[in-house]
PDB file of N, CA and C in Angstrom:
ATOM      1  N   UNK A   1     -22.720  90.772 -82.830  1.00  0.00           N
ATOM      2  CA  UNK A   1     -22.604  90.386 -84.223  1.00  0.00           C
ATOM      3  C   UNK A   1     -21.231  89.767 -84.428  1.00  0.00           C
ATOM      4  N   UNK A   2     -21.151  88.894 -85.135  1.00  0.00           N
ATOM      5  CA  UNK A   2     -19.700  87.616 -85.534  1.00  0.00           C
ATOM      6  C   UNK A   2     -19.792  87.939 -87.019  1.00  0.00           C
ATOM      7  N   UNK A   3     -18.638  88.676 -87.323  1.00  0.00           N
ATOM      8  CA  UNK A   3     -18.238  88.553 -88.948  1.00  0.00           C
ATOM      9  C   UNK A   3     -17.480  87.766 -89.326  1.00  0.00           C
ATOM     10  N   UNK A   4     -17.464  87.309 -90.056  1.00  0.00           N
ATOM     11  CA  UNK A   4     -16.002  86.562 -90.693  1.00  0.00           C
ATOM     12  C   UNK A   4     -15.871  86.782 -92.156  1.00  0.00           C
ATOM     13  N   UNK A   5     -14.344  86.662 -92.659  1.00  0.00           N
ATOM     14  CA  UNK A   5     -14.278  87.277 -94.002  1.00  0.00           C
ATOM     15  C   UNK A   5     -13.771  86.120 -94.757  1.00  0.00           C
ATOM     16  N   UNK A   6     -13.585  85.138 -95.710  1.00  0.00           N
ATOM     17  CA  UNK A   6     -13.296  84.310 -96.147  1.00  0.00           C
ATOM     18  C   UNK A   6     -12.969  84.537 -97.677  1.00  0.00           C
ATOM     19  N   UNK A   7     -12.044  85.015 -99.001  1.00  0.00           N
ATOM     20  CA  UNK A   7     -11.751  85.210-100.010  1.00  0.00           C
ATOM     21  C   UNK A   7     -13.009  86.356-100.135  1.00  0.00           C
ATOM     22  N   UNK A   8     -14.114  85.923-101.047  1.00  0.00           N
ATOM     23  CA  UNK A   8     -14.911  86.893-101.773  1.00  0.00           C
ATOM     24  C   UNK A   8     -16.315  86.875-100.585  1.00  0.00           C
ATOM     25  N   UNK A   9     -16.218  86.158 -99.422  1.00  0.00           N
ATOM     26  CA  UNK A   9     -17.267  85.630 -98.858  1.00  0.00           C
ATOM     27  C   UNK A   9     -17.528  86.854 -97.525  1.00  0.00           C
ATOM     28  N   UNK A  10     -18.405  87.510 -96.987  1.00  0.00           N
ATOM     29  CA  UNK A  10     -18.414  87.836 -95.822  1.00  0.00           C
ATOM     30  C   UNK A  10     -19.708  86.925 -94.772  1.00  0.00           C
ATOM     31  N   UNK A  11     -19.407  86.314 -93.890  1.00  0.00           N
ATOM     32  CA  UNK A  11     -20.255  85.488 -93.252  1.00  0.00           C
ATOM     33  C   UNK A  11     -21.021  87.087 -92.133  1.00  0.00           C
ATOM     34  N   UNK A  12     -21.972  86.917 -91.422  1.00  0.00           N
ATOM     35  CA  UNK A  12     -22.513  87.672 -90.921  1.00  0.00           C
ATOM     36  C   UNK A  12     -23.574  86.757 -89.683  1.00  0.00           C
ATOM     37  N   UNK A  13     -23.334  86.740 -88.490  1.00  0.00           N
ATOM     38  CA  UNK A  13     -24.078  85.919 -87.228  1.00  0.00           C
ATOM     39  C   UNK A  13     -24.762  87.066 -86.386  1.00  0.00           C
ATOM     40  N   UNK A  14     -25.916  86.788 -85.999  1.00  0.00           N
ATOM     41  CA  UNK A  14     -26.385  87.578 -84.834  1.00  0.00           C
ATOM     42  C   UNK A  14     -27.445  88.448 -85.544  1.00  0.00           C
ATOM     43  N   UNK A  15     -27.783  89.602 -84.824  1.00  0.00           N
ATOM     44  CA  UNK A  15     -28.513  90.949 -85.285  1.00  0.00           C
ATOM     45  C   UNK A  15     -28.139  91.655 -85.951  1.00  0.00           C
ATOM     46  N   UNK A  16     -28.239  92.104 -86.937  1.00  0.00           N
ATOM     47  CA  UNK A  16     -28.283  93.241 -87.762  1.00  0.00           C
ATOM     48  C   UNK A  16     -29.104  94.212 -87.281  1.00  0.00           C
ATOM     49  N   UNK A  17     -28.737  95.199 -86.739  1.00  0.00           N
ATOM     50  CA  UNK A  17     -29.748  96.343 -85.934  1.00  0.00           C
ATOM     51  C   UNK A  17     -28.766  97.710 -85.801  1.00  0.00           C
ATOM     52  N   UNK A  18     -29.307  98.469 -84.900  1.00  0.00           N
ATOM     53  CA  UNK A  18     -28.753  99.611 -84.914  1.00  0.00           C
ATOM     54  C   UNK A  18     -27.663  99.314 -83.941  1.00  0.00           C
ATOM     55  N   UNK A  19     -27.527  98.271 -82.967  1.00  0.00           N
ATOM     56  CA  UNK A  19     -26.899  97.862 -82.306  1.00  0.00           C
ATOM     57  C   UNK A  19     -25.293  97.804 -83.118  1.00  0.00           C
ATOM     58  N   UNK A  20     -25.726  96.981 -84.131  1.00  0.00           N
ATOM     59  CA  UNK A  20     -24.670  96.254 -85.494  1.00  0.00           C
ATOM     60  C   UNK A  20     -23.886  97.059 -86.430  1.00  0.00           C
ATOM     61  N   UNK A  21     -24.519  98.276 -86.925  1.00  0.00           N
ATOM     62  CA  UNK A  21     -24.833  98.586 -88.076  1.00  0.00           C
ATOM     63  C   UNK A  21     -23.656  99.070 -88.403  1.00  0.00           C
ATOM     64  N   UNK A  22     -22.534  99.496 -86.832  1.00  0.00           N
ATOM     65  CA  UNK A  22     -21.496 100.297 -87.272  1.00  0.00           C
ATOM     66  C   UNK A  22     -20.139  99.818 -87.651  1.00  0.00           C
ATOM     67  N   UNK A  23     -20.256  97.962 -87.257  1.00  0.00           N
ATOM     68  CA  UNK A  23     -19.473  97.422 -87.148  1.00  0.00           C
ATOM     69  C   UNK A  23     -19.405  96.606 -88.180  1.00  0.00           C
ATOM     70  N   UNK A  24     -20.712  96.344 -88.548  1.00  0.00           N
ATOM     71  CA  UNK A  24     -20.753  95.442 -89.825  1.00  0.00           C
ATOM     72  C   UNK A  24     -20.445  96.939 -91.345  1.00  0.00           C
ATOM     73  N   UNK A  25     -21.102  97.564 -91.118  1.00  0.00           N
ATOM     74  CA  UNK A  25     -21.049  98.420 -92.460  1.00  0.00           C
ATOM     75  C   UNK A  25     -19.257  98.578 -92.378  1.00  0.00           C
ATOM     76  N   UNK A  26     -18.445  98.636 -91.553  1.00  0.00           N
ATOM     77  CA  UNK A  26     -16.643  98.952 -91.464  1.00  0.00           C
ATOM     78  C   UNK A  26     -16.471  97.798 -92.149  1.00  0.00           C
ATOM     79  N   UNK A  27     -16.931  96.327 -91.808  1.00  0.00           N
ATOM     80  CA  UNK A  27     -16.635  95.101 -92.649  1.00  0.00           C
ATOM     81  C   UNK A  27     -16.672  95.019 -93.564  1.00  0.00           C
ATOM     82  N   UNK A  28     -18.454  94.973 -93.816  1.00  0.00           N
ATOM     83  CA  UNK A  28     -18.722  95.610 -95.485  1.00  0.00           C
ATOM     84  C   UNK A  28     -17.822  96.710 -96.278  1.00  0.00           C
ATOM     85  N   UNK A  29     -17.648  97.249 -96.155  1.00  0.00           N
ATOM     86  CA  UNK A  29     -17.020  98.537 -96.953  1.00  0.00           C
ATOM     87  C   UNK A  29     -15.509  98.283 -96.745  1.00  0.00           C
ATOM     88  N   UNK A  30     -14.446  97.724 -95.821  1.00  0.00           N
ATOM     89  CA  UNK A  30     -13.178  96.915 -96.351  1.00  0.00           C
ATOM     90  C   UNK A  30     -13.445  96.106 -96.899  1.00  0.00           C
ATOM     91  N   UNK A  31     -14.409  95.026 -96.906  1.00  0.00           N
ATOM     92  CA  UNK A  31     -14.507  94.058 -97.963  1.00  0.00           C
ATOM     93  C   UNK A  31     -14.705  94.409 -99.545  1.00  0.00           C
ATOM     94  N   UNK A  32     -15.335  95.404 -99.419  1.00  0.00           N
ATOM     95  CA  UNK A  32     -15.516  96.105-101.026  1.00  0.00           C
ATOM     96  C   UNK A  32     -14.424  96.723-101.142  1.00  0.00           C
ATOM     97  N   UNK A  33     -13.286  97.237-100.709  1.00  0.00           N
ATOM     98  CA  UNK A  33     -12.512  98.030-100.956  1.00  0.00           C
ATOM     99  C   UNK A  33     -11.577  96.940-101.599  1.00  0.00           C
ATOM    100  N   UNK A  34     -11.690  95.922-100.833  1.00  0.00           N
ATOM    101  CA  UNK A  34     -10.268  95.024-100.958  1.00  0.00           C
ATOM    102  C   UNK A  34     -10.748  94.266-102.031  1.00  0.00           C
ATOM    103  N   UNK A  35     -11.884  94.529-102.568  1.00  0.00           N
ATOM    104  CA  UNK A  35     -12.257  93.843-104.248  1.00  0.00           C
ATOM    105  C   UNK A  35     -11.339  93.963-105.150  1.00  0.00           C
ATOM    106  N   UNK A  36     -10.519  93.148-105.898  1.00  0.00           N
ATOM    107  CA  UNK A  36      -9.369  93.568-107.116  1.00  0.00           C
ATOM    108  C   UNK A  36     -10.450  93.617-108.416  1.00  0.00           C
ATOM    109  N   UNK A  37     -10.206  95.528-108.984  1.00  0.00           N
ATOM    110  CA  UNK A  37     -10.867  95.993-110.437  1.00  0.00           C
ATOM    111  C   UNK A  37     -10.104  94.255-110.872  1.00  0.00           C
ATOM    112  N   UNK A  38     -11.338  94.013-111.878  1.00  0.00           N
ATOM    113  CA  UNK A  38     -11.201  93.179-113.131  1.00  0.00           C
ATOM    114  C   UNK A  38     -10.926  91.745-112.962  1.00  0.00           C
ATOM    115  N   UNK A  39     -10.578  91.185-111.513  1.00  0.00           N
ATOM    116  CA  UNK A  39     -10.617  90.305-110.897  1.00  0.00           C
ATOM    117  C   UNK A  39     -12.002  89.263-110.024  1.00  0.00           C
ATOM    118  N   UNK A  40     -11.820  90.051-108.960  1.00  0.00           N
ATOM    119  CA  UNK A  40     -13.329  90.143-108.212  1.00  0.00           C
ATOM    120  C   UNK A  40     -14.394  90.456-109.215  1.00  0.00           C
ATOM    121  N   UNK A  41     -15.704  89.877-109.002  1.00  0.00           N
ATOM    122  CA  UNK A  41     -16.417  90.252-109.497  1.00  0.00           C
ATOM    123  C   UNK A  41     -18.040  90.756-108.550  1.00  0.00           C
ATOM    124  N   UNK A  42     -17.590  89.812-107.408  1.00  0.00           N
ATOM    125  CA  UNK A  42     -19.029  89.809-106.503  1.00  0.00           C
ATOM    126  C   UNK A  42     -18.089  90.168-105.146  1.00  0.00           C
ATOM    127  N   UNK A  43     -19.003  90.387-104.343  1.00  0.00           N
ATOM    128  CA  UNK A  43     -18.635  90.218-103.264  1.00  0.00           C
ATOM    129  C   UNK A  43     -20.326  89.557-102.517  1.00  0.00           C
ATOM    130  N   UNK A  44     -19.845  88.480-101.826  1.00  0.00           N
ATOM    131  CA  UNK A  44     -20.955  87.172-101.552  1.00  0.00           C
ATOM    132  C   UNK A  44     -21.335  87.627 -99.488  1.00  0.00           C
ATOM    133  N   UNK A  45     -22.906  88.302 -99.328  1.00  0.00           N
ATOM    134  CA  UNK A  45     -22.686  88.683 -98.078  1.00  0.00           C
ATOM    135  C   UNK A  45     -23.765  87.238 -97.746  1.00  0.00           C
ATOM    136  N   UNK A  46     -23.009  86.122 -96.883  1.00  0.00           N
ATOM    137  CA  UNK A  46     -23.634  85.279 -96.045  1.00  0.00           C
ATOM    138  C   UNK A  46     -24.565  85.689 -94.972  1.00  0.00           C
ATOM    139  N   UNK A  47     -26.162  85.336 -94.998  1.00  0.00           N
ATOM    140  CA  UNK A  47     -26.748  85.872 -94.290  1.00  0.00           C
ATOM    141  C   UNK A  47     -27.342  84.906 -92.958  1.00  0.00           C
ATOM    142  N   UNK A  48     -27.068  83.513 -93.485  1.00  0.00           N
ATOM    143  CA  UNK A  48     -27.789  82.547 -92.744  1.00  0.00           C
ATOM    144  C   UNK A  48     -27.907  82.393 -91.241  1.00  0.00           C
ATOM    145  N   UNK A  49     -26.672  83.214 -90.641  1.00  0.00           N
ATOM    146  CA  UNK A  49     -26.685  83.044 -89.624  1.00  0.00           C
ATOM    147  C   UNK A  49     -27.370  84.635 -88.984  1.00  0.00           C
ATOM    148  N   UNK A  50     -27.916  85.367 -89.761  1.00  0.00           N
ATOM    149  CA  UNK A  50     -28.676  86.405 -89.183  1.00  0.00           C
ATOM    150  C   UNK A  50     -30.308  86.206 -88.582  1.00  0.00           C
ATOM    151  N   UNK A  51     -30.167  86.436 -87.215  1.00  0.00           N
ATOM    152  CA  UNK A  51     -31.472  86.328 -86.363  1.00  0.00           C
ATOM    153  C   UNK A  51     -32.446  87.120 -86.719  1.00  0.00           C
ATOM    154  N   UNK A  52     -31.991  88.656 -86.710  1.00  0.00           N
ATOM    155  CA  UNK A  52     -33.287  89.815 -86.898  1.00  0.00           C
ATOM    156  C   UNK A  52     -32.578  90.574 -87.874  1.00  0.00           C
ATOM    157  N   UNK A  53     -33.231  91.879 -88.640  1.00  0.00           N
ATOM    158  CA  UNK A  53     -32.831  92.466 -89.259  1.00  0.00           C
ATOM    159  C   UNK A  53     -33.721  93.981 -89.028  1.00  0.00           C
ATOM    160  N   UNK A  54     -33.807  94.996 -89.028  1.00  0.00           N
ATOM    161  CA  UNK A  54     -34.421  96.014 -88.783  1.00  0.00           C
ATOM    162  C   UNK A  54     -34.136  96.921 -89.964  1.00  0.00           C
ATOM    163  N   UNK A  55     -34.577  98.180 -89.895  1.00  0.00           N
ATOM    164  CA  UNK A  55     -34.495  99.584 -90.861  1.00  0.00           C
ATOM    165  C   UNK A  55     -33.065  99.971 -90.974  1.00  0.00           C
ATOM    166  N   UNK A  56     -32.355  99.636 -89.758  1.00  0.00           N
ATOM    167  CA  UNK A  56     -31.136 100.526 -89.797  1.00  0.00           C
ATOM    168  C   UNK A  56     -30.509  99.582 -90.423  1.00  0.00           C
ATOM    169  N   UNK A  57     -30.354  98.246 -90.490  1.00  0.00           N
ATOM    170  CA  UNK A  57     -29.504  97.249 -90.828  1.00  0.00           C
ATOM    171  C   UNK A  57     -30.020  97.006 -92.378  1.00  0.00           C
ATOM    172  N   UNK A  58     -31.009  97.533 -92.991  1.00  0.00           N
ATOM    173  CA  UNK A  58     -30.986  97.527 -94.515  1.00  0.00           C
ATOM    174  C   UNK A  58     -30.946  98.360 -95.196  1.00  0.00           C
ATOM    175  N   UNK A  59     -30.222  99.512 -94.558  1.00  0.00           N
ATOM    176  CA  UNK A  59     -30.177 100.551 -94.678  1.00  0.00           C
ATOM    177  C   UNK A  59     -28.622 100.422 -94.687  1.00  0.00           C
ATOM    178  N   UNK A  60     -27.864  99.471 -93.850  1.00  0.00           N
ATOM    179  CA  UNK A  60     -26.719  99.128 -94.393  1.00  0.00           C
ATOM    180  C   UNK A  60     -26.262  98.509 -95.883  1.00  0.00           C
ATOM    181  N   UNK A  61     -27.155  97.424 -95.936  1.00  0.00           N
ATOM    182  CA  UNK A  61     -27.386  96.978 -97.173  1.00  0.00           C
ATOM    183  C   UNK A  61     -27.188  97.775 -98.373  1.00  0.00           C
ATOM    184  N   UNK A  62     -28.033  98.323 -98.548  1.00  0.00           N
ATOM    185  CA  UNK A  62     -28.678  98.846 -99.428  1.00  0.00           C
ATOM    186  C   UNK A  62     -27.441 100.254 -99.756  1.00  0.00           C
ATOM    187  N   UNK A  63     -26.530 100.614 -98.918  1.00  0.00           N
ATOM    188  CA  UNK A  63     -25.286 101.270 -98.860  1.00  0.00           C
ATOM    189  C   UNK A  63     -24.456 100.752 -99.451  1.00  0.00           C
ATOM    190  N   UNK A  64     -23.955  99.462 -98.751  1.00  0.00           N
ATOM    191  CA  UNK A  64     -22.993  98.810 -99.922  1.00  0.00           C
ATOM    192  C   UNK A  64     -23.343  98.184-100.891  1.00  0.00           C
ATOM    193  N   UNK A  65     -24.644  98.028-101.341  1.00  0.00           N
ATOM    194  CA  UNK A  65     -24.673  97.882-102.869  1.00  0.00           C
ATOM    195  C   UNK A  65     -24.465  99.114-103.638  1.00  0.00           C
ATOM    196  N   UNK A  66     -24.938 100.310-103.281  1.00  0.00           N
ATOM    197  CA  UNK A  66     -24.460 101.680-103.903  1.00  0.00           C
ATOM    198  C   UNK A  66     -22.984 101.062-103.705  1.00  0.00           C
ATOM    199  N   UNK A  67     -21.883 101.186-102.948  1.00  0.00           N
ATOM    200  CA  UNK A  67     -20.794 101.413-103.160  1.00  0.00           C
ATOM    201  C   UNK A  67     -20.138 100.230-103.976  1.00  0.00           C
ATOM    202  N   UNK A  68     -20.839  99.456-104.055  1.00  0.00           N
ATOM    203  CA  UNK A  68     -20.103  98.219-104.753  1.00  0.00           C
ATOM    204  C   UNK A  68     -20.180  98.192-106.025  1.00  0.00           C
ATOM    205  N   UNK A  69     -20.998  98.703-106.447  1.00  0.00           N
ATOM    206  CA  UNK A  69     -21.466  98.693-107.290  1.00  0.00           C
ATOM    207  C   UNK A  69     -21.052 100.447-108.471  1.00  0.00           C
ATOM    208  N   UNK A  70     -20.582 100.868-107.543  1.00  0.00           N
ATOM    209  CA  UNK A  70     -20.222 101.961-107.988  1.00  0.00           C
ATOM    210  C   UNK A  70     -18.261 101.692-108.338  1.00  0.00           C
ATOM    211  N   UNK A  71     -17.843 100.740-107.916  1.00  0.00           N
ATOM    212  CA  UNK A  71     -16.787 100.228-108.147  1.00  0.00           C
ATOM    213  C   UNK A  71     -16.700  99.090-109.207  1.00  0.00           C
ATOM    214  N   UNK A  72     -17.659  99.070-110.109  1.00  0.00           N
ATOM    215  CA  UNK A  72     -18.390  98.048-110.675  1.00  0.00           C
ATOM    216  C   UNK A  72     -18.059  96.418-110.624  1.00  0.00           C
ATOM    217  N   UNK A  73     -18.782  96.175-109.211  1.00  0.00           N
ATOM    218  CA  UNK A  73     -18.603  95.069-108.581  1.00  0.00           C
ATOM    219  C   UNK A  73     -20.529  94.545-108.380  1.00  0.00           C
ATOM    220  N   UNK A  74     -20.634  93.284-108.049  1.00  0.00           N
ATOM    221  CA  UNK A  74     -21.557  92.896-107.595  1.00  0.00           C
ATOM    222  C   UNK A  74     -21.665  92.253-106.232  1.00  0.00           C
ATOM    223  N   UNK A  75     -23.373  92.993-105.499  1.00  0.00           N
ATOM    224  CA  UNK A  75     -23.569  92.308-104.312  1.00  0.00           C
ATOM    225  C   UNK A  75     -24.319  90.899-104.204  1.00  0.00           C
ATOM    226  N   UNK A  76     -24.092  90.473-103.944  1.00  0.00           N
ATOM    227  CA  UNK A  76     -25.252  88.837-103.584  1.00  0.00           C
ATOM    228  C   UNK A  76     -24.878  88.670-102.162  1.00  0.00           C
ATOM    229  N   UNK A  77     -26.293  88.290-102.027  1.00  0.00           N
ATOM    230  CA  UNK A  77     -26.955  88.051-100.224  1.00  0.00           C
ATOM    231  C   UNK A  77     -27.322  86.629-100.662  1.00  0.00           C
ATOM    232  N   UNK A  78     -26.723  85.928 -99.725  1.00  0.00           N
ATOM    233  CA  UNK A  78     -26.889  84.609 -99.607  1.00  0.00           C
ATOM    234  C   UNK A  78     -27.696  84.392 -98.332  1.00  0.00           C
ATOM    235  N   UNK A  79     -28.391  82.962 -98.663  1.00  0.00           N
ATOM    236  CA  UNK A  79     -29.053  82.423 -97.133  1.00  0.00           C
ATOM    237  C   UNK A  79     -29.570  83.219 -96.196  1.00  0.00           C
ATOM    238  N   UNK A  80     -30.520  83.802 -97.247  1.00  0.00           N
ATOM    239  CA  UNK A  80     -31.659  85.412 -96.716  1.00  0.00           C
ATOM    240  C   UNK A  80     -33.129  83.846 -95.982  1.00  0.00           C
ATOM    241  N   UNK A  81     -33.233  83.985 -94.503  1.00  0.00           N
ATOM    242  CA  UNK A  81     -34.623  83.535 -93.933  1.00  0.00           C
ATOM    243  C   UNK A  81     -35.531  84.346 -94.531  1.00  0.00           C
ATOM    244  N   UNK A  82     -36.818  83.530 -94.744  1.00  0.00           N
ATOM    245  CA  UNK A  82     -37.909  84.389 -94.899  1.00  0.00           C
ATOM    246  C   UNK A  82     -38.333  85.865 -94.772  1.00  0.00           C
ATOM    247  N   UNK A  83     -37.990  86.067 -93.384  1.00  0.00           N
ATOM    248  CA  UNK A  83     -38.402  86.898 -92.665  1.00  0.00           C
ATOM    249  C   UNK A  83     -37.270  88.096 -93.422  1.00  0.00           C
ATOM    250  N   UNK A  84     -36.136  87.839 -93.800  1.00  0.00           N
ATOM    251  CA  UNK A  84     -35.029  88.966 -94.361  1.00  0.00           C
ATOM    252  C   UNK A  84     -35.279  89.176 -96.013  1.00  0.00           C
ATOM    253  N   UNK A  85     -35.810  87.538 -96.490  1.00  0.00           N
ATOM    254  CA  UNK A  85     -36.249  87.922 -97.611  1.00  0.00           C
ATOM    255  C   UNK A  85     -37.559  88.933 -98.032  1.00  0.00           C
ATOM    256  N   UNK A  86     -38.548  89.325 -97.248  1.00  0.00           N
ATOM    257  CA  UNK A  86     -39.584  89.501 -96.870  1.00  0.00           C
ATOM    258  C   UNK A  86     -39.337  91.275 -97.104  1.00  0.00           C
ATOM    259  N   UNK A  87     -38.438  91.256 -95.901  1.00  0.00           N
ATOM    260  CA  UNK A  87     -38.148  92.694 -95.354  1.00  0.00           C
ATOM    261  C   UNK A  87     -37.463  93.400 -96.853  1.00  0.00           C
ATOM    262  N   UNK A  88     -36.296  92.692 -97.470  1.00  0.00           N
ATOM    263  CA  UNK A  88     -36.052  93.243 -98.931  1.00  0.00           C
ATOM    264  C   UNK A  88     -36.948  93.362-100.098  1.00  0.00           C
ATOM    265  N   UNK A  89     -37.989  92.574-100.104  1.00  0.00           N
ATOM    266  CA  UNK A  89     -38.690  92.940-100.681  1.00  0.00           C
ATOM    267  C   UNK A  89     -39.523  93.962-100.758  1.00  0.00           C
ATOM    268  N   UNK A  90     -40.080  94.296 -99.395  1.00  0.00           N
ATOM    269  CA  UNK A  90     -40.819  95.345 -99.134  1.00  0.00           C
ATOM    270  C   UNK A  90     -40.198  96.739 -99.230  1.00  0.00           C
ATOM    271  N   UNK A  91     -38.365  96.624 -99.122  1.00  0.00           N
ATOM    272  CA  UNK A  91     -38.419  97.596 -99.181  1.00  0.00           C
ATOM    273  C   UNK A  91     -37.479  97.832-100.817  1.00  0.00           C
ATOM    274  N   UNK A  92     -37.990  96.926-101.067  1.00  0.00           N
ATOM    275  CA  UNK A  92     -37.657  96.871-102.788  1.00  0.00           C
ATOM    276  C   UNK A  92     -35.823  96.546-103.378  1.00  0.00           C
ATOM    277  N   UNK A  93     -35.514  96.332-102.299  1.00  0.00           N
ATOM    278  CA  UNK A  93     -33.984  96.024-102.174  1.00  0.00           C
ATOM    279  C   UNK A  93     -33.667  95.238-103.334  1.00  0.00           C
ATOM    280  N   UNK A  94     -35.038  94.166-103.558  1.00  0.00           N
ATOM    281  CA  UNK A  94     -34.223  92.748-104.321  1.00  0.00           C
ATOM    282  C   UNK A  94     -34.619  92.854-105.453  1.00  0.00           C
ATOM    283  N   UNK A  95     -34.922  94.301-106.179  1.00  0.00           N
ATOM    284  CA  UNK A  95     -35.261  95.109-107.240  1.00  0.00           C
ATOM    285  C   UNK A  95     -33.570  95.281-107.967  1.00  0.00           C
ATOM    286  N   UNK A  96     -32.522  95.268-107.079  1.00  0.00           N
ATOM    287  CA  UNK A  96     -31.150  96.116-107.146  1.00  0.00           C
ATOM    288  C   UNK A  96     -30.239  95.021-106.479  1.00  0.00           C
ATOM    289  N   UNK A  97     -30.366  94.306-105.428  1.00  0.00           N
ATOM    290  CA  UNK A  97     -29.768  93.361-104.615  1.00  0.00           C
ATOM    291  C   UNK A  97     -29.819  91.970-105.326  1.00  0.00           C
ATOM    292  N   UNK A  98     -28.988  91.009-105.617  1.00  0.00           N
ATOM    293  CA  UNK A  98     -29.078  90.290-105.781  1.00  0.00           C
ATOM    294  C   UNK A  98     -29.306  88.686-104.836  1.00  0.00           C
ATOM    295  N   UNK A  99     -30.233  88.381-104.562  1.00  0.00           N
ATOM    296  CA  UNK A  99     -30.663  87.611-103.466  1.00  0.00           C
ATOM    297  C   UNK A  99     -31.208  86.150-103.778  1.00  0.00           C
ATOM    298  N   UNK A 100     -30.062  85.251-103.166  1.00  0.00           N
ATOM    299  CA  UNK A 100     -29.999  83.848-103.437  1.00  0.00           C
ATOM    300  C   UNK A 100     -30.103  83.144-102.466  1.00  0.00           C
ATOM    301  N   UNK A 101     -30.746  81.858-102.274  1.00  0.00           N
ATOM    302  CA  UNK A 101     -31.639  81.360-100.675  1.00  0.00           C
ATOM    303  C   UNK A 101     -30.285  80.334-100.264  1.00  0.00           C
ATOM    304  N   UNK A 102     -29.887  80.204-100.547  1.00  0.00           N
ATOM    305  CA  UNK A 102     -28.419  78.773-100.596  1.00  0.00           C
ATOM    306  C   UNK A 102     -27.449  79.893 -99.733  1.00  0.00           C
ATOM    307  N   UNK A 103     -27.319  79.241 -98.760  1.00  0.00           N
ATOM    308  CA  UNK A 103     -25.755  79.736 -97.517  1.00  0.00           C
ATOM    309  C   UNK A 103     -24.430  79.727 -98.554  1.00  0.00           C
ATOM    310  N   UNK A 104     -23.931  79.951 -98.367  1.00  0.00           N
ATOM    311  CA  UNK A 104     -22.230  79.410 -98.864  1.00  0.00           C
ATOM    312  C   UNK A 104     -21.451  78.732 -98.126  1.00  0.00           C
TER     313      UNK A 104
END
């Protein structure tokens, strides 16, 4: 997995799996930390370059929107493939997730 962090942006390459989950959720969760109250408003997770996605890896997800959100911040998933848009739906993610088809 290839993260990269760019202002409000986190880019995300490769698998999201159980393989991933421990390295990306440390990203995720400094990236929310380093949100400035009253400043920040989103934090933008780039998905386009994600291949697969599994249980454990939306299970990351679905973590840092609790925490982001509990900092009252917002998540948006950008440049979700089918197949990721699919998987949030089913598991009702994009009920709570905010999910937009455009990369950044």
């Amino acid at each position: 997995m290839v993260i990269s962090l760019q202002s409000r942006v986190l880019r995300l390459h490769g698998r999201l799996d159980g393989a991933s989950v421990s390295e990306v959720r440390r990203e995720l969760y400094d990236a929310i930390d380093g949100l400035r109250e009253g400043v920040d408003t989103e934090l933008i997770v780039d998905l386009s370059g994600v291949d697969s996605v599994d249980a454990t890896g939306l299970g990351v997800i679905a973590g840092a929107h609790r925490r982001v959100t509990g900092r009252g911040h917002r998540l948006v998933l950008r440049g979700c493939s089918l197949q990721l848009r699919r998987a949030l739906a089913m598991t009702r993610l994009t009920r709570v997730v905010a999910v937009e088809r455009e990369a950044v």
